[in-house]
PDB file of N, CA and C in Angstrom:
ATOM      1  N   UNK A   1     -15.160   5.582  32.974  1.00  0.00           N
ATOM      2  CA  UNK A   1     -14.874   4.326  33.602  1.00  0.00           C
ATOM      3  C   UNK A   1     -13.615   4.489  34.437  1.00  0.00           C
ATOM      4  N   UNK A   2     -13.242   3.593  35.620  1.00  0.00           N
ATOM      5  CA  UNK A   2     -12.468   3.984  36.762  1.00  0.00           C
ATOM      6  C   UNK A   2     -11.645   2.498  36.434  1.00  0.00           C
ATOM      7  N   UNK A   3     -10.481   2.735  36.046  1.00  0.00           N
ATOM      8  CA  UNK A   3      -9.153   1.369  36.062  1.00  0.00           C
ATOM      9  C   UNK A   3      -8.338   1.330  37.255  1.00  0.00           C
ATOM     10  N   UNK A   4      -8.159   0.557  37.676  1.00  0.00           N
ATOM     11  CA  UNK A   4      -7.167   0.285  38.693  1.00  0.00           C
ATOM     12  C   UNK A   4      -5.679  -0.182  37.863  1.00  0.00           C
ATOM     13  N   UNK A   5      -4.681   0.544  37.900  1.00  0.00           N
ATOM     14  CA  UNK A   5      -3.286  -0.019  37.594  1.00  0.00           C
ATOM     15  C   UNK A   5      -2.913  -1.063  38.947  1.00  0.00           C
ATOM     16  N   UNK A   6      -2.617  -2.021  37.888  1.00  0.00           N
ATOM     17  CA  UNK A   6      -2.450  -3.287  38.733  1.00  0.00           C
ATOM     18  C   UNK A   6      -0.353  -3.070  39.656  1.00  0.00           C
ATOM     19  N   UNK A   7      -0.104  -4.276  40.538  1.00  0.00           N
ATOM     20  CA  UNK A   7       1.026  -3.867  40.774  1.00  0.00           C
ATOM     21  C   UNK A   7       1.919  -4.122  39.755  1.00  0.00           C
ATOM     22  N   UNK A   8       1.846  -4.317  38.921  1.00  0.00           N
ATOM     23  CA  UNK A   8       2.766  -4.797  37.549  1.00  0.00           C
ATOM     24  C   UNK A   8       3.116  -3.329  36.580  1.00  0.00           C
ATOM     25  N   UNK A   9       1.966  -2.242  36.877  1.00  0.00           N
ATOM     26  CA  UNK A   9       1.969  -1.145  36.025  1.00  0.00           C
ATOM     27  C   UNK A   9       0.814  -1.431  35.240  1.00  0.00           C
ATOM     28  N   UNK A  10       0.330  -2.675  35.046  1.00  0.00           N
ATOM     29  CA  UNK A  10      -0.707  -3.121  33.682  1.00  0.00           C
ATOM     30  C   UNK A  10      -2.732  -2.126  34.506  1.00  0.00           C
ATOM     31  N   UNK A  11      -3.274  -2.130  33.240  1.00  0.00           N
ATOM     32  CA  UNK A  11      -4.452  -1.807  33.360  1.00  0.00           C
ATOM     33  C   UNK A  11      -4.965  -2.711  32.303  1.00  0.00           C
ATOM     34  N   UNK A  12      -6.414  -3.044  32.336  1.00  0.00           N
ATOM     35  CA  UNK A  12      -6.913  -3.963  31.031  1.00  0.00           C
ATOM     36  C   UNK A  12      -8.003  -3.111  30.657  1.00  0.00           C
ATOM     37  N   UNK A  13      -7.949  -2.878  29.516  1.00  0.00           N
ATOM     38  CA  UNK A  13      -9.164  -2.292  28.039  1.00  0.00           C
ATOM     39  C   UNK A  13     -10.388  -2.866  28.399  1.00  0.00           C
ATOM     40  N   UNK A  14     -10.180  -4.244  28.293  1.00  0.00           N
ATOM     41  CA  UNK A  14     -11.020  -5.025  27.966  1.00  0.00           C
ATOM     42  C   UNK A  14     -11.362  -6.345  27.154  1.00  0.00           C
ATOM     43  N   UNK A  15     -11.898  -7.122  26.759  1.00  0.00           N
ATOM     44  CA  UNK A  15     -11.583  -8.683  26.187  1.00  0.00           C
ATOM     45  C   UNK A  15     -11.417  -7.876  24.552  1.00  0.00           C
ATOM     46  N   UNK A  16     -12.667  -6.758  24.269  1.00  0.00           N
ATOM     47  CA  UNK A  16     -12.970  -6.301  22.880  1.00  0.00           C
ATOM     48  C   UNK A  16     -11.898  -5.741  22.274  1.00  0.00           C
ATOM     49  N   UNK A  17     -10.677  -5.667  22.785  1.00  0.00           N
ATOM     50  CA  UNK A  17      -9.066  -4.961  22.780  1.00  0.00           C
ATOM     51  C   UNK A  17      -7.802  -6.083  22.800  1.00  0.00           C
ATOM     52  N   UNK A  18      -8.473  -7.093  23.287  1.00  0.00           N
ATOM     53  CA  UNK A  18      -7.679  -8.151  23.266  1.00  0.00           C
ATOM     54  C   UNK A  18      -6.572  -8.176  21.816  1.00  0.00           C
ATOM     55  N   UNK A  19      -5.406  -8.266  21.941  1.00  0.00           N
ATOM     56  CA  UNK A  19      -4.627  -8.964  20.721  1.00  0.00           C
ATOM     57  C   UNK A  19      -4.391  -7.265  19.918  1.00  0.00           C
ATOM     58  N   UNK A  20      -5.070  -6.713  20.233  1.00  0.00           N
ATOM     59  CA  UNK A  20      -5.039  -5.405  19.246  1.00  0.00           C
ATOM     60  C   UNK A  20      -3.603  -4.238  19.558  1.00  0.00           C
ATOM     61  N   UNK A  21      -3.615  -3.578  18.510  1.00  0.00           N
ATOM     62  CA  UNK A  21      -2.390  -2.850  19.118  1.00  0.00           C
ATOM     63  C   UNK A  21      -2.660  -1.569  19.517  1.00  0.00           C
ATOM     64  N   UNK A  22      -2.384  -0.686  20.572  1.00  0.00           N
ATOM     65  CA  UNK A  22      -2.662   0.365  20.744  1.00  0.00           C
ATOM     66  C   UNK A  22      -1.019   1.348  20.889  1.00  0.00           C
ATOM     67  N   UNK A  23      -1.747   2.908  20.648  1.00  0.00           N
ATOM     68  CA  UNK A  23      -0.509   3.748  21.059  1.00  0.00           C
ATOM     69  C   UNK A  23      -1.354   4.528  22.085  1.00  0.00           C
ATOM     70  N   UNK A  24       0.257   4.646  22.475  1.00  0.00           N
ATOM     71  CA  UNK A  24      -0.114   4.806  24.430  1.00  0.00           C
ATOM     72  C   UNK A  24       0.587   6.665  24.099  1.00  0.00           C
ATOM     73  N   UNK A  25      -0.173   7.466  24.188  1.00  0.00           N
ATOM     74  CA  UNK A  25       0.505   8.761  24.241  1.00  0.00           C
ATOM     75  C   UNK A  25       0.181   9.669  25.716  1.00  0.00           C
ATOM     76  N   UNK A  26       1.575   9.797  26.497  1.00  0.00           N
ATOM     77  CA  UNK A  26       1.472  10.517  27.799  1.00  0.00           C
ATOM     78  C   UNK A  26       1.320  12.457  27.336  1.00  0.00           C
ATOM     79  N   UNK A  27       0.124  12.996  27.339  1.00  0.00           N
ATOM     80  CA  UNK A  27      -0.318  14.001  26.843  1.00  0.00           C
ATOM     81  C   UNK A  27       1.035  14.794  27.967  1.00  0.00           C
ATOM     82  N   UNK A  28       0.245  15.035  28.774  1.00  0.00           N
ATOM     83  CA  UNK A  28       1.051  15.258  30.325  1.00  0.00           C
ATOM     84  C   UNK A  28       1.180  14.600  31.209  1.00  0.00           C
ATOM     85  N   UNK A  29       2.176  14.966  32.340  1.00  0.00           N
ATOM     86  CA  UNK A  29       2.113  13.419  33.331  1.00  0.00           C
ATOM     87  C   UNK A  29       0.507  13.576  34.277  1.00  0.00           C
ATOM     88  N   UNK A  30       0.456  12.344  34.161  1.00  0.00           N
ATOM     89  CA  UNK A  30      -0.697  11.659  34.434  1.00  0.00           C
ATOM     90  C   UNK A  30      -1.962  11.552  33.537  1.00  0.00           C
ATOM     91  N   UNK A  31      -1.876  12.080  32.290  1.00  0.00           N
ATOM     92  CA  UNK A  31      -2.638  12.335  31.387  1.00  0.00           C
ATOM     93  C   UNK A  31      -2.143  11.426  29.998  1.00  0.00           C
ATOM     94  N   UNK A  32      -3.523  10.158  29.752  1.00  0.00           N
ATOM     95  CA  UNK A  32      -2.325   9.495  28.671  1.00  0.00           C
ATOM     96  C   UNK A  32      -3.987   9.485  27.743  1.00  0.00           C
ATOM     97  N   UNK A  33      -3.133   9.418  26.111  1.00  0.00           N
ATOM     98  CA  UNK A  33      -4.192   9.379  25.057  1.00  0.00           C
ATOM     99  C   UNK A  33      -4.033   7.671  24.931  1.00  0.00           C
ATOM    100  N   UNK A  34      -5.508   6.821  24.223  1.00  0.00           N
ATOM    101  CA  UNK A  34      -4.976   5.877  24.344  1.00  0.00           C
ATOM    102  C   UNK A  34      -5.833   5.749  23.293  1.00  0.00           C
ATOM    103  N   UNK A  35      -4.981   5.222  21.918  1.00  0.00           N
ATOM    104  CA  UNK A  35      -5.874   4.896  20.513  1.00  0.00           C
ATOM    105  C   UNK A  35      -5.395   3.394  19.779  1.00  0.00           C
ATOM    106  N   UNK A  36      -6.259   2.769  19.298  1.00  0.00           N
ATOM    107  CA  UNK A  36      -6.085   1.492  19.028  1.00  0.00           C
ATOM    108  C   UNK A  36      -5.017   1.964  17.473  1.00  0.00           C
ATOM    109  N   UNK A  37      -4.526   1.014  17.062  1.00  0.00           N
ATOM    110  CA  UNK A  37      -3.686   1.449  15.729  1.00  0.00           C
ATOM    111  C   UNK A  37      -3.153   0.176  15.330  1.00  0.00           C
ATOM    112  N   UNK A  38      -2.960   0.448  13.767  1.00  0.00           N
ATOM    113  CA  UNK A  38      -2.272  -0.828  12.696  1.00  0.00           C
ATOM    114  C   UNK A  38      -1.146  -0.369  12.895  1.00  0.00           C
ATOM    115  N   UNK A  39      -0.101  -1.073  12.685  1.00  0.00           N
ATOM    116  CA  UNK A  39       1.237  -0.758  12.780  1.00  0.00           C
ATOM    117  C   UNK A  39       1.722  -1.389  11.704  1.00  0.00           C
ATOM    118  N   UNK A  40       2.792  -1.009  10.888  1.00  0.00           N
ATOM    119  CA  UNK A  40       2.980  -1.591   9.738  1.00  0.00           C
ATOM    120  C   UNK A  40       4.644  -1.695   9.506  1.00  0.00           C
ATOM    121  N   UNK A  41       5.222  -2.596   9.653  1.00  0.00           N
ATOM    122  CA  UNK A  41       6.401  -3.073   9.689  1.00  0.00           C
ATOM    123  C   UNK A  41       7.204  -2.266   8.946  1.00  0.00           C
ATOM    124  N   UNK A  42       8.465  -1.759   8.881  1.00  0.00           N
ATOM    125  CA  UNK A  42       8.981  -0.566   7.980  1.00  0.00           C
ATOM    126  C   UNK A  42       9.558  -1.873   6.579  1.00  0.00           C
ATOM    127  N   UNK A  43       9.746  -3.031   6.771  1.00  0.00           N
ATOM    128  CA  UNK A  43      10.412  -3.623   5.535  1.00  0.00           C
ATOM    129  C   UNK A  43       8.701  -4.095   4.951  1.00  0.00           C
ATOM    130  N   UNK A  44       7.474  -3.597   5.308  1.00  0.00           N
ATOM    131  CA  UNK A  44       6.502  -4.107   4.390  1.00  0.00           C
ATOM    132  C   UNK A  44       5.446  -2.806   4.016  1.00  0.00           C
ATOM    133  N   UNK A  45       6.579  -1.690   4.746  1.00  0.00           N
ATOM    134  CA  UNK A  45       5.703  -0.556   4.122  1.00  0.00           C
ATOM    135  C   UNK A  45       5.793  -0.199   2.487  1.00  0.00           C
ATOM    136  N   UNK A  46       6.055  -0.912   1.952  1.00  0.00           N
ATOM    137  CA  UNK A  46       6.610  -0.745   0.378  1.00  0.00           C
ATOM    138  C   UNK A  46       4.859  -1.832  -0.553  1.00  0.00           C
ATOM    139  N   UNK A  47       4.194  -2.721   0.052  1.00  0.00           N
ATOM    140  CA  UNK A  47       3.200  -2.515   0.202  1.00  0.00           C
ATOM    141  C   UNK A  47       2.070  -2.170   0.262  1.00  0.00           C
ATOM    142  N   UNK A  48       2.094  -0.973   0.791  1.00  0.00           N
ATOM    143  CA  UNK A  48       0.821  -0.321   0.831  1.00  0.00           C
ATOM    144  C   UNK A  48       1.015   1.182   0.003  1.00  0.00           C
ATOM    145  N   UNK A  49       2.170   1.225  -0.706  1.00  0.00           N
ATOM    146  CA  UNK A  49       2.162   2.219  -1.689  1.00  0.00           C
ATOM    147  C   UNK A  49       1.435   1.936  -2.846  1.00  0.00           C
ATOM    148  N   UNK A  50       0.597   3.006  -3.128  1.00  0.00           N
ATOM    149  CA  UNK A  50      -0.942   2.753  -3.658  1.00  0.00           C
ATOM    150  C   UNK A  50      -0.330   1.927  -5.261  1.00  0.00           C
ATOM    151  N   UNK A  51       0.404   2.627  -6.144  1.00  0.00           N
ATOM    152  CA  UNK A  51       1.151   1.472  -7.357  1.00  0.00           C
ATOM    153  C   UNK A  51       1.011   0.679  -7.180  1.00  0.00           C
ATOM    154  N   UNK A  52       2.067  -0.190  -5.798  1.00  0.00           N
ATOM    155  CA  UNK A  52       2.433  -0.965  -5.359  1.00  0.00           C
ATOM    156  C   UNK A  52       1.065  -2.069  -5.412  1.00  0.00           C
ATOM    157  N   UNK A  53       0.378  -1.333  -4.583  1.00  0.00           N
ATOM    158  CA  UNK A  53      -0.810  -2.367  -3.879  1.00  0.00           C
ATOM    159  C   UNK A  53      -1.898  -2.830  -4.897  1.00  0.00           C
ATOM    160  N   UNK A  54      -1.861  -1.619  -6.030  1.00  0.00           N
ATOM    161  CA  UNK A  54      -2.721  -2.034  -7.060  1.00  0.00           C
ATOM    162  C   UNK A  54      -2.392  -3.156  -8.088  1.00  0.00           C
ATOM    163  N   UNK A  55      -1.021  -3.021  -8.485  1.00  0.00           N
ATOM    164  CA  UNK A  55      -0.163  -4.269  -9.134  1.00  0.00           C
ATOM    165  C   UNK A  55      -0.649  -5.719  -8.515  1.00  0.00           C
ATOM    166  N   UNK A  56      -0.522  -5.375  -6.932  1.00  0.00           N
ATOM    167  CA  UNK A  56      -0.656  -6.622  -6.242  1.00  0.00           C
ATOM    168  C   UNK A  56      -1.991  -7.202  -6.715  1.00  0.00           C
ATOM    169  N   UNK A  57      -2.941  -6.181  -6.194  1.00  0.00           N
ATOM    170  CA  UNK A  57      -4.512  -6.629  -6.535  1.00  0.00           C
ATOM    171  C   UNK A  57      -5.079  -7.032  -7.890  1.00  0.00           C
ATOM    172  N   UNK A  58      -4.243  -6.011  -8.733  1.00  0.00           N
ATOM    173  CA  UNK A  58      -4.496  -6.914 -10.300  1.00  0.00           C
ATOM    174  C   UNK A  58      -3.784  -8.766 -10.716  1.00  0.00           C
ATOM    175  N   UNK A  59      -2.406  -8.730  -9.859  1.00  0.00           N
ATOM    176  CA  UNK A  59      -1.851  -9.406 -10.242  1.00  0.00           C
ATOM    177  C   UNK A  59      -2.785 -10.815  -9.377  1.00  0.00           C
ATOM    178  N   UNK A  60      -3.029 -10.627  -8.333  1.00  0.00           N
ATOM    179  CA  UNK A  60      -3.925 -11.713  -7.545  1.00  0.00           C
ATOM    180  C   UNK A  60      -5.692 -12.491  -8.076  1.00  0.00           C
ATOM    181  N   UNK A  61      -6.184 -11.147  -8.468  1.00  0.00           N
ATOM    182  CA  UNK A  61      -7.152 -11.261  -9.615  1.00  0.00           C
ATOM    183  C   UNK A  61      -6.970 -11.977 -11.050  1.00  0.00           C
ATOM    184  N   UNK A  62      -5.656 -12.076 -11.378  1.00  0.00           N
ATOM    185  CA  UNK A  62      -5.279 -12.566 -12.516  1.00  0.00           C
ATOM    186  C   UNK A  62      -4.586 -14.088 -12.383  1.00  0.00           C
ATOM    187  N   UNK A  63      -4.259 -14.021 -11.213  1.00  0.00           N
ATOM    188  CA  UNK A  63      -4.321 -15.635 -10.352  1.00  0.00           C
ATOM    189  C   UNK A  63      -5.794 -16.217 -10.361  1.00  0.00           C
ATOM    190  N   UNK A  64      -6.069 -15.298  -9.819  1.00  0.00           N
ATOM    191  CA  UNK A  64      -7.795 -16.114  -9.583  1.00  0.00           C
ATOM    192  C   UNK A  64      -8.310 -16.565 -10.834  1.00  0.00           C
ATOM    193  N   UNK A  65      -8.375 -16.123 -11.496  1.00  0.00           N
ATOM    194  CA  UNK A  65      -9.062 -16.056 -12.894  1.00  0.00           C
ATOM    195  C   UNK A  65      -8.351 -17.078 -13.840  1.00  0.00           C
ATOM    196  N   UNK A  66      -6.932 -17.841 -13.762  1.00  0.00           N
ATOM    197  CA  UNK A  66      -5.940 -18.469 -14.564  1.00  0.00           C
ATOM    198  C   UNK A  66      -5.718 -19.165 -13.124  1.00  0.00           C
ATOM    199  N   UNK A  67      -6.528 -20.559 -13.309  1.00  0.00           N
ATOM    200  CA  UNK A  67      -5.721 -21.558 -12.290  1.00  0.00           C
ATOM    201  C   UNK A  67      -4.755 -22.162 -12.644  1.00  0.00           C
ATOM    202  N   UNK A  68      -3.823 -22.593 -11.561  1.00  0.00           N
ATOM    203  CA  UNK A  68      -2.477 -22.975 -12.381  1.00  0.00           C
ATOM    204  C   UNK A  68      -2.570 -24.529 -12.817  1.00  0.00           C
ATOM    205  N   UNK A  69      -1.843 -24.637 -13.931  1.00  0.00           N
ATOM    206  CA  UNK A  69      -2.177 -25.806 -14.553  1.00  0.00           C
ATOM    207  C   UNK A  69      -0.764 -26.681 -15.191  1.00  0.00           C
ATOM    208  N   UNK A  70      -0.933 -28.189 -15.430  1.00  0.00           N
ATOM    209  CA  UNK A  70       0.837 -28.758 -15.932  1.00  0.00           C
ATOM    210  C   UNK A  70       0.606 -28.429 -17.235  1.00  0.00           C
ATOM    211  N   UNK A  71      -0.648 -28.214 -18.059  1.00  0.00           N
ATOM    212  CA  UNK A  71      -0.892 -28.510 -19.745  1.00  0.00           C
ATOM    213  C   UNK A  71       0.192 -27.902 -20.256  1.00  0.00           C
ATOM    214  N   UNK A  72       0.921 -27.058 -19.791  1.00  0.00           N
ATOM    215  CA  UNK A  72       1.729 -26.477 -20.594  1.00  0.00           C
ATOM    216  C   UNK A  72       2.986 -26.447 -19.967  1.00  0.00           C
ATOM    217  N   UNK A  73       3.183 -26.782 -19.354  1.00  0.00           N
ATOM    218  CA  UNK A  73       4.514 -27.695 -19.071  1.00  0.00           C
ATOM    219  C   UNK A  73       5.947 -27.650 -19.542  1.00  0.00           C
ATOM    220  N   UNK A  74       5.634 -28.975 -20.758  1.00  0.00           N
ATOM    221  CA  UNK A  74       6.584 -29.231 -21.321  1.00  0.00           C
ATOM    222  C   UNK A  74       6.689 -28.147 -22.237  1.00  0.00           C
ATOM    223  N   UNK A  75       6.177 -27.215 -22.725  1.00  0.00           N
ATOM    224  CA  UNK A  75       6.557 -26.194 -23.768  1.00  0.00           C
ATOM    225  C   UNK A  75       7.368 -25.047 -22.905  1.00  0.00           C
ATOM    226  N   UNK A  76       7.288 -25.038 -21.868  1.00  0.00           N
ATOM    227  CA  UNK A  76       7.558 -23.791 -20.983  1.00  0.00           C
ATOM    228  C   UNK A  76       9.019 -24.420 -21.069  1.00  0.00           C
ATOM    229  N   UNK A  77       8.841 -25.675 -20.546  1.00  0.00           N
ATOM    230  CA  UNK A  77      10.504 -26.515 -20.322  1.00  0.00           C
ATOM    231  C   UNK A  77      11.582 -26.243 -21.403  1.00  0.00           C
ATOM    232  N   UNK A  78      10.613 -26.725 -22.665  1.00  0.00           N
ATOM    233  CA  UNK A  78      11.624 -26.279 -24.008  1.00  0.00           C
ATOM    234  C   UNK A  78      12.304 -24.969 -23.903  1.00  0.00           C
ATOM    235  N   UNK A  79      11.037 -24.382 -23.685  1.00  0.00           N
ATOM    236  CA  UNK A  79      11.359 -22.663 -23.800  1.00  0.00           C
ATOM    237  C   UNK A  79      12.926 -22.202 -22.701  1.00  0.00           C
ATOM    238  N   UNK A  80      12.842 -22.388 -21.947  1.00  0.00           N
ATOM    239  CA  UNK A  80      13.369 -22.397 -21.157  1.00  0.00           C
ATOM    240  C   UNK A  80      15.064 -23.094 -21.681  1.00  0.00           C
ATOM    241  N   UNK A  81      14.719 -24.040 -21.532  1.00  0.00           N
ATOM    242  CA  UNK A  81      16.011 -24.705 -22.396  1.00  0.00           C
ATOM    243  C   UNK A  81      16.901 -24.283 -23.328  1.00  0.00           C
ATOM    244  N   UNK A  82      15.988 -23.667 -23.961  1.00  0.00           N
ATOM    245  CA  UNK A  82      16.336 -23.023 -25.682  1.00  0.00           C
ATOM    246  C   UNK A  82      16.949 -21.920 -25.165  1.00  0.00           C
ATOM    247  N   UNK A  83      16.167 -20.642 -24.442  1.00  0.00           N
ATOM    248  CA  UNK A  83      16.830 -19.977 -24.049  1.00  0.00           C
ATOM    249  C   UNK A  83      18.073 -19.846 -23.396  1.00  0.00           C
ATOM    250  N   UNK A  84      18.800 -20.821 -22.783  1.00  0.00           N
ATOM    251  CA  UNK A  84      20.010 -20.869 -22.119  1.00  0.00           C
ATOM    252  C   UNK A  84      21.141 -21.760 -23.222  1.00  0.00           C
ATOM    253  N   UNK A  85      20.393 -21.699 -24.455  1.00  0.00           N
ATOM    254  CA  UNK A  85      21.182 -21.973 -25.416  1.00  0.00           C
ATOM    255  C   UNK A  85      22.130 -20.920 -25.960  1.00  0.00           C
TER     256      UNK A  85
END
């Protein structure tokens, strides 16, 4: 397929690329690699460390499964209380 770089520098993918993130790698000049990619924030790469992510997934599953509820409430309150006794 044949792109025209617009006068801005811009070229468009396409609508199916829209919003997505890509890395732009200049192999050589005039030669660029161009691959779509996740990018992952360095303060939320802690995350996707496999421990990490499995804790999460058990712990979310164990939400699902235990909706949250007031029935127990006031015992938590005591508890709580007592303890800062």
């Amino acid at each position: 397929m044949i792109k025209l770089v617009g006068a801005n520098g811009q070229i468009s993918l396409g609508k199916q690329y829209a919003g997505r993130q890509v890395l732009v790698e200049e192999q050589e000049p005039g030669v660029w690699l161009v691959r779509t990619a996740t990018v992952i924030p360095d303060n939320e790469r802690w995350l996707h460390n496999e421990v990490t992510a499995n804790g999460l997934r058990e712990a979310l599953e164990w939400a699902q499964s235990h909706p949250a509820s007031d029935e127990t409430i006031g015992s938590l309150l005591k508890r709580l209380r007592d303890e800062q006794s």
